[in-house]
Protein backbone atom coordinates (compact mmCIF):
# COMPACT_ATOMS: atom_id res chain seq x y z
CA UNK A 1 -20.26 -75.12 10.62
CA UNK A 2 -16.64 -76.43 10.76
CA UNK A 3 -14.10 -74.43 13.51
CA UNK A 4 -11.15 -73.89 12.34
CA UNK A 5 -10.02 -75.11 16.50
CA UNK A 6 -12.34 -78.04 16.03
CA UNK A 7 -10.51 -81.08 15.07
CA UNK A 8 -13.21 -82.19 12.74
CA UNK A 9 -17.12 -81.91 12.76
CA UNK A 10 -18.23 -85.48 12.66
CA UNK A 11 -21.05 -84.92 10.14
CA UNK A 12 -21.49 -88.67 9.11
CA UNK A 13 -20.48 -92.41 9.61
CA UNK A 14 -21.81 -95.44 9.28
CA UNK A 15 -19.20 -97.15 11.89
CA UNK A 16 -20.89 -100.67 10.65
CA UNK A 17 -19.74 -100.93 6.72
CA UNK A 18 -16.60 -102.11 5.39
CA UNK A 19 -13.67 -99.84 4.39
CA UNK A 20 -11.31 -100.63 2.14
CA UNK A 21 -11.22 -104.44 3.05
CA UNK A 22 -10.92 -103.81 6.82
CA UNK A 23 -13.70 -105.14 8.89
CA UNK A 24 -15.18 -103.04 11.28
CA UNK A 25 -13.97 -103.66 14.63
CA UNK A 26 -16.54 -103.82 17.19
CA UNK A 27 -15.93 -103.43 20.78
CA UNK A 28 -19.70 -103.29 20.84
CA UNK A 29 -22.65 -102.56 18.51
CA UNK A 30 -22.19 -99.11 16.55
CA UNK A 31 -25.39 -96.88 15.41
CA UNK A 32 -25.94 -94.51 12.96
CA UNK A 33 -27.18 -90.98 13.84
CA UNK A 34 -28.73 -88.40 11.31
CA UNK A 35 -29.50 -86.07 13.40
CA UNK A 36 -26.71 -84.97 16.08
CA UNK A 37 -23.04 -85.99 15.30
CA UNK A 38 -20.38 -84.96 18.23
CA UNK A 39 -17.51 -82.68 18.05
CA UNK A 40 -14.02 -83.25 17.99
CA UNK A 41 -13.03 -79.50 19.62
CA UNK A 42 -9.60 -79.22 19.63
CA UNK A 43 -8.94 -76.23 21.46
CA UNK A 44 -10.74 -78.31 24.40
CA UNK A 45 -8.76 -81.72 23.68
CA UNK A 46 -5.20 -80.58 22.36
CA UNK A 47 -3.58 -80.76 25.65
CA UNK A 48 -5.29 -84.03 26.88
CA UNK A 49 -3.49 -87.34 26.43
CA UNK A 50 -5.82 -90.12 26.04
CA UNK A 51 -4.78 -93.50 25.90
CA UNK A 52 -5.78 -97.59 26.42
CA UNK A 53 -7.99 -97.94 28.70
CA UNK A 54 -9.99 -94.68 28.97
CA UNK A 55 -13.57 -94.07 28.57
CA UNK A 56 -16.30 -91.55 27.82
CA UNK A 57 -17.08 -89.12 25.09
CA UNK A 58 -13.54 -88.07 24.46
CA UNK A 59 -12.35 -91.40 23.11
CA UNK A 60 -16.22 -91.38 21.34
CA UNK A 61 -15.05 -88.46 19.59
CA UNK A 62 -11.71 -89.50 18.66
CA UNK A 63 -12.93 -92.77 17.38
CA UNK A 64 -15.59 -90.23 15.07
CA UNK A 65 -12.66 -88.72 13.88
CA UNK A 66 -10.21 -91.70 12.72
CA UNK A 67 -13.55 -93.44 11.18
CA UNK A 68 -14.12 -90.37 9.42
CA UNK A 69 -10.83 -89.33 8.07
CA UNK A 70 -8.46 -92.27 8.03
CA UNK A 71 -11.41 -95.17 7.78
CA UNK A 72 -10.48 -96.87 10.86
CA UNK A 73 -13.80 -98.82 11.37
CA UNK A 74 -13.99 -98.72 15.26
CA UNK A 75 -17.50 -99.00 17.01
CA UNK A 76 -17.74 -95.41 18.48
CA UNK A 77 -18.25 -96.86 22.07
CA UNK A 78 -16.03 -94.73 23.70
CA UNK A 79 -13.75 -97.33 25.12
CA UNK A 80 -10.45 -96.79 24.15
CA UNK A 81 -9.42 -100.71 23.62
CA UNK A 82 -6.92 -102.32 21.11
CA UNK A 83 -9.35 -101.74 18.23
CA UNK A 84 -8.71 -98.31 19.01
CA UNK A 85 -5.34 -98.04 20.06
CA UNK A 86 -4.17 -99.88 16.90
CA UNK A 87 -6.19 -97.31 14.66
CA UNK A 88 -4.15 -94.73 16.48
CA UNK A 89 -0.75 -96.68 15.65
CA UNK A 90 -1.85 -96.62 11.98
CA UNK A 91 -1.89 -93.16 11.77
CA UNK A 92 0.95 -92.23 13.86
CA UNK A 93 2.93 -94.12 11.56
CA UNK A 94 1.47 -92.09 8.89
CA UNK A 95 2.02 -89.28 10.05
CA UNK A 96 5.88 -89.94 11.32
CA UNK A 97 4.83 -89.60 15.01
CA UNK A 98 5.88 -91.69 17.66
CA UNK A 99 3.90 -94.87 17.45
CA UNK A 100 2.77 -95.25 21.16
CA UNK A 101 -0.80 -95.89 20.76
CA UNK A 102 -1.31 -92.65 22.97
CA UNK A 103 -3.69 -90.46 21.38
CA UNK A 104 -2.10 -87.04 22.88
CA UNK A 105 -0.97 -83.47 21.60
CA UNK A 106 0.93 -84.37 19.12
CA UNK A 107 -1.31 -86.88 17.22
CA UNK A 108 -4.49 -84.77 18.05
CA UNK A 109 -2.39 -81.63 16.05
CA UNK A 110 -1.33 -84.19 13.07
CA UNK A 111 -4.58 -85.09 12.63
CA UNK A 112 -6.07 -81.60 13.05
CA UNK A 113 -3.66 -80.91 9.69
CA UNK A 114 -4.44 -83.71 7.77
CA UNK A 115 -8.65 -83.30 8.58
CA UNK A 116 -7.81 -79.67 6.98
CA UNK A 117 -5.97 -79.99 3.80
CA UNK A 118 -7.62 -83.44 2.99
CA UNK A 119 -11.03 -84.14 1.17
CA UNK A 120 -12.63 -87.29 3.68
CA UNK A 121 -13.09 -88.90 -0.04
CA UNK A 122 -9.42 -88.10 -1.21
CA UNK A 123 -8.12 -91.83 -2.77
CA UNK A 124 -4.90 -92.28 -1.36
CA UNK A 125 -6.77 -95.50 0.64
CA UNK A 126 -6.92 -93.83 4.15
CA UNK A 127 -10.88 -92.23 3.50
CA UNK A 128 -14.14 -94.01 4.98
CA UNK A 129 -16.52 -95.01 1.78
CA UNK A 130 -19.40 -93.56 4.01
CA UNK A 131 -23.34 -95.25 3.64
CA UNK A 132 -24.67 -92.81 5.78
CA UNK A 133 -23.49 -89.99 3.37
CA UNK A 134 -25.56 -91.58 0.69
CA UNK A 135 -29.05 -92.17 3.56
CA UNK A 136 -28.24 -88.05 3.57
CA UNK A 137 -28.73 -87.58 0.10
CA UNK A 138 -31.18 -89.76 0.01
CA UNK A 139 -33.11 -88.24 2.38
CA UNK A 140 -32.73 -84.62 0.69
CA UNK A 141 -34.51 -86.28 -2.31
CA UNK A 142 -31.30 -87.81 -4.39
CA UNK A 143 -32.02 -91.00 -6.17
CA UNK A 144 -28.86 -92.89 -5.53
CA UNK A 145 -28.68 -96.54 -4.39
CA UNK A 146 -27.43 -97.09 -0.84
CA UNK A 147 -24.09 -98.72 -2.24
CA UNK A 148 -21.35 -97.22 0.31
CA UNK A 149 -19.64 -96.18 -2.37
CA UNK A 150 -19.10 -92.43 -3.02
CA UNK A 151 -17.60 -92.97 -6.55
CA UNK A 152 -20.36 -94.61 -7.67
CA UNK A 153 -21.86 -92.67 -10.59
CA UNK A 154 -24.92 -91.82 -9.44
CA UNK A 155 -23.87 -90.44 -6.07
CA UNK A 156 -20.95 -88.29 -7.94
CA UNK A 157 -23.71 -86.70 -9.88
CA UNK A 158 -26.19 -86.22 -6.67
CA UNK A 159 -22.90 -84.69 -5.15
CA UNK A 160 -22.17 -82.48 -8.07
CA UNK A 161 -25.57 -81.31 -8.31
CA UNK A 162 -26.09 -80.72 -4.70
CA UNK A 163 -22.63 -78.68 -4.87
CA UNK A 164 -23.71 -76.35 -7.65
CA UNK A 165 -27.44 -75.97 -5.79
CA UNK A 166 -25.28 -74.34 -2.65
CA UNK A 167 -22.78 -72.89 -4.72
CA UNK A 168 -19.80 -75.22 -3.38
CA UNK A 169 -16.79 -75.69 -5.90
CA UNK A 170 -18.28 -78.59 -7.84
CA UNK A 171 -16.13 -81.96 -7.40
CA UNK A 172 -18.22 -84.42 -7.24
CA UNK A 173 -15.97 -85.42 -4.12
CA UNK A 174 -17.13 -84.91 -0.34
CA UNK A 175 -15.51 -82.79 1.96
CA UNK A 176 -16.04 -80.67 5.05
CA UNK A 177 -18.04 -78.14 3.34
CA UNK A 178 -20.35 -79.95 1.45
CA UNK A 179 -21.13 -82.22 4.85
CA UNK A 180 -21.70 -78.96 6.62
CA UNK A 181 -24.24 -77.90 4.16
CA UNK A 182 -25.83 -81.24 3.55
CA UNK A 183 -26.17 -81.30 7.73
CA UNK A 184 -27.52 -77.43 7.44
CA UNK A 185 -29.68 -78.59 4.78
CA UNK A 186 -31.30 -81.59 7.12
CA UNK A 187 -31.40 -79.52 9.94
CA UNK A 188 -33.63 -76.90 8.07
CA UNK A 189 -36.27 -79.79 7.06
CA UNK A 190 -36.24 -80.85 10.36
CA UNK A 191 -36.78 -77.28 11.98
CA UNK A 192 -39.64 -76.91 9.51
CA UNK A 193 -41.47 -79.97 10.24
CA UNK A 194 -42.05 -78.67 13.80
CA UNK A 195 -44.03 -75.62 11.94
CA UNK A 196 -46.65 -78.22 9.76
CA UNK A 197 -49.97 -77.22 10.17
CA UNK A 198 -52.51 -79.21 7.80
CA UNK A 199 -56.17 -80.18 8.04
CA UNK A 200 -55.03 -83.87 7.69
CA UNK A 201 -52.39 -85.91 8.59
CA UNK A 202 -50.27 -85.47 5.79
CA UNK A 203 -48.52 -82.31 4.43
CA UNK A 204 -46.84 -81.79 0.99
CA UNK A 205 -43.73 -79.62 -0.04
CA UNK A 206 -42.85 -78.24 -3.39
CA UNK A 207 -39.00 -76.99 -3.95
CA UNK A 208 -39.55 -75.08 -7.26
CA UNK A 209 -36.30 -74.43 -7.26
CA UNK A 210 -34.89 -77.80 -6.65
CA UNK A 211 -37.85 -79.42 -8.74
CA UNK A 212 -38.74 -81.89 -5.97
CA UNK A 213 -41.84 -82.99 -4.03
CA UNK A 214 -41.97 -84.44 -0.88
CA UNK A 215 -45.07 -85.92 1.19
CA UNK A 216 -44.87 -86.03 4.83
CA UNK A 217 -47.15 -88.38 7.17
CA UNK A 218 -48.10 -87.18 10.61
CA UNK A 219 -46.76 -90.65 12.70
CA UNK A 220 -47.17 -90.41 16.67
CA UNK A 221 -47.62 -86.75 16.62
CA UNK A 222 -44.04 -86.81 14.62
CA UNK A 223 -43.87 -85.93 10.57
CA UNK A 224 -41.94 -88.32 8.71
CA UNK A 225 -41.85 -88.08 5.10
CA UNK A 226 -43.03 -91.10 2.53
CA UNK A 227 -42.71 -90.06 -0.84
CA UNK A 228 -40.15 -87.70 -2.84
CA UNK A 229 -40.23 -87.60 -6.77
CA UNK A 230 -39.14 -85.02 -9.16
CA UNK A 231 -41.55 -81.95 -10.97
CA UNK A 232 -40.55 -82.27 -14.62
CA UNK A 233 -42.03 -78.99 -15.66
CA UNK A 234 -44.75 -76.48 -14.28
CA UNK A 235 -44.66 -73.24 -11.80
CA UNK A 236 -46.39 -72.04 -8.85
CA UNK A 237 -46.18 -69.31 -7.07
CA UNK A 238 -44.91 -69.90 -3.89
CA UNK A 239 -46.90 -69.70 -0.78
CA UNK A 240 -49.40 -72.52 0.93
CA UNK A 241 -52.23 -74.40 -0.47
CA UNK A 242 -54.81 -76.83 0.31
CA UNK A 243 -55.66 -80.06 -2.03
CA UNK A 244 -58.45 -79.97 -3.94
CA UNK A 245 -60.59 -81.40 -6.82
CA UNK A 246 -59.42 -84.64 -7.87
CA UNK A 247 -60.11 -86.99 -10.58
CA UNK A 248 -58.73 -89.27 -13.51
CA UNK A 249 -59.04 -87.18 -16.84
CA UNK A 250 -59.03 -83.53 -17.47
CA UNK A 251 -57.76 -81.50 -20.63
CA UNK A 252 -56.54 -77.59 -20.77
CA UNK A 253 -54.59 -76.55 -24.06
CA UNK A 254 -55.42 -79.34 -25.78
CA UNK A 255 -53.16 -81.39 -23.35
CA UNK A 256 -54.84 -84.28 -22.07
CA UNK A 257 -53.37 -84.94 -18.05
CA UNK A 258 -54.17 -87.78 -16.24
CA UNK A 259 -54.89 -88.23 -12.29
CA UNK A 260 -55.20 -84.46 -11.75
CA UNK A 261 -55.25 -83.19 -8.02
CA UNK A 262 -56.11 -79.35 -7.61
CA UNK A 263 -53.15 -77.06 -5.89
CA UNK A 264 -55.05 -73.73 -6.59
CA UNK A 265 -57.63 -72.87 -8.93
CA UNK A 266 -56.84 -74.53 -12.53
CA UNK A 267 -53.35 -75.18 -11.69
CA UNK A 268 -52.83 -79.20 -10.61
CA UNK A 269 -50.67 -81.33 -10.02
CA UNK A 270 -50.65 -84.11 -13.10
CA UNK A 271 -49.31 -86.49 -15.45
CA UNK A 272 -49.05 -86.20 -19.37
CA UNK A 273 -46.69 -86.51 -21.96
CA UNK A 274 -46.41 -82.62 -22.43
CA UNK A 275 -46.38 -79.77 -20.62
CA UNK A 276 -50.26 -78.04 -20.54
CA UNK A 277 -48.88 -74.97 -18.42
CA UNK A 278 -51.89 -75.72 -15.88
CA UNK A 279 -49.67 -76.93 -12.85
CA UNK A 280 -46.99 -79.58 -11.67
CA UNK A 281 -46.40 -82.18 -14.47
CA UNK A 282 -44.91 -85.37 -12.44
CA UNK A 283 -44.72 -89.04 -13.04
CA UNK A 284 -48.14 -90.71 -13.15
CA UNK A 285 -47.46 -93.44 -10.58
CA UNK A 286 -46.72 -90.26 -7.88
CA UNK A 287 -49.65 -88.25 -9.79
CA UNK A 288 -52.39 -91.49 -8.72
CA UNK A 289 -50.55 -91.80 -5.11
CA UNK A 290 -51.44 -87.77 -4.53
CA UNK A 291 -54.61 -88.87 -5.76
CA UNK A 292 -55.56 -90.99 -2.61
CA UNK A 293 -54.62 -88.05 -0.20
CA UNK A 294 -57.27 -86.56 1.15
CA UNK A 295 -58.74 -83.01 0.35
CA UNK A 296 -57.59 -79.79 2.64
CA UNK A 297 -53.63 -81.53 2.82
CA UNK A 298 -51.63 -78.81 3.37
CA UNK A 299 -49.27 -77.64 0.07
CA UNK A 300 -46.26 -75.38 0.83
CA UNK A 301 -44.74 -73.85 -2.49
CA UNK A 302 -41.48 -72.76 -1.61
């Protein structure tokens, strides 16, 4: 969670996309990372005076933090080279600092203020328009194309639902907060990967509340998942299941369903055109891919 002495949390950047027309500037190839972003800590760095020529995983973290709130497009290498040093010009203009190129305690406190009373999607021109926000969503289940463009309409809805899910203000803008939560929310599927136990090498997960399905595939000893789609209707209790019976047609209430796979007793997973209150109702395409997994998968209803 954000400190209020940290500079920033870098939570995400994708240091190889284009931001508002500027290219990126690579002093050598950047990478994305899901999983572990640095830390900008500012009660650590506020005294330090970094400047051209430097190296190591201060300047890393200062070139997180102008690609993440002022868009600066620098390679996160950790070499503090013109790229960099002009990126630090730009915002000590911008801020009314001396423009040195130094990045010391007076530009590390200016930007400390700004990172706090700005959104990293405010519009005034000086935000990153983040992909890696959107592989985030994605990867919680959001069905958003991987645009870079966080005012495109189908990643300001994902965002706005996503906010009211975690009971964040809903703004349909990214800030701080919401990247905490969307980092505590990947961190929590990751943590319970490590606790799959199935009879096969896949494992299924059902978010009744979020009305999403995911399938994971064990890979290398490693789950990775392959398949998220939405649960139009249906409930389950929650708790952990095995796949069953399987087969093409079935009918309960008069409802024929289509490509039925057995969760627990007469409640299935399966496609129809109406709800028969026997199960998950989901698309038929992902109701004939559950189909081909075999029997004993592990189903966790949470």
């Amino acid at each position: 969670m954000k400190n209020t002495k940290q500079l920033l949390v870098i939570a995400s950047i994708a240091a190889g996309i284009s931001v508002s027309n500027k290219s990126v500037h690579a002093q050598q190839p950047a990478t994305n990372n899901i999983a572990k972003q640095p830390a900008y800590n500012y009660n650590i760095c506020s005294n330090k005076v970094v400047k051209p020529g430097d190296k190591g995983s201060i300047v890393k973290d200062i070139q997180s933090a102008l690609n993440l709130y002022c868009g600066a497009g620098l390679a996160e290498d950790g070499v503090y080279g013109q790229y960099t040093k002009e990126a630090v010009l730009e915002i000590q203009k911008k801020f009314c600092l001396k423009a040195d190129g130094i990045f010391g305690p007076q530009t590390a406190k200016a930007l400390l203020k700004y990172s706090s009373n700005y959104s990293i999607d405010d519009s005034d021109g000086f935000s990153p328009v983040s992909a890696d926000i959107q592989k985030k969503l994605i990867y919680l289940g959001y069905k958003i194309q991987l645009t870079g463009n966080l005012k495109s309409s189908d990643t300001v809805a994902a965002i706005k639902d996503f906010q009211k899910k975690n009971n964040l203000s809903i703004t349909g803008k990214i800030d701080t907060k919401i990247i905490d939560k969307i980092n505590e929310n990947i961190n929590y599927i990751s943590d319970e990967t490590k606790n799959f136990k199935s009879n096969t090498d896949y494992y299924v997960m059902v978010n009744t509340s979020g009305h999403i399905c995911k399938i994971y595939q064990k890979v290398n000893n490693s789950w990775e998942q392959i398949r998220c789609f939405d649960v139009f209707s249906g409930e389950i209790n929650k708790g952990i299941y095995s796949l069953g019976l399987q087969g093409n047609h079935l009918n309960f209430n008069g409802v024929p369903m289509e490509n039925f796979t057995q969760i627990d007793g007469l409640k299935v997973f399966y496609s129809s055109a109406d709800d028969s209150g026997y199960g998950l109702r989901i698309a038929n395409e992902n109701a004939k891919f559950l189909g081909t997994l075999p029997k004993k998968t592990s189903i966790k209803v949470f």
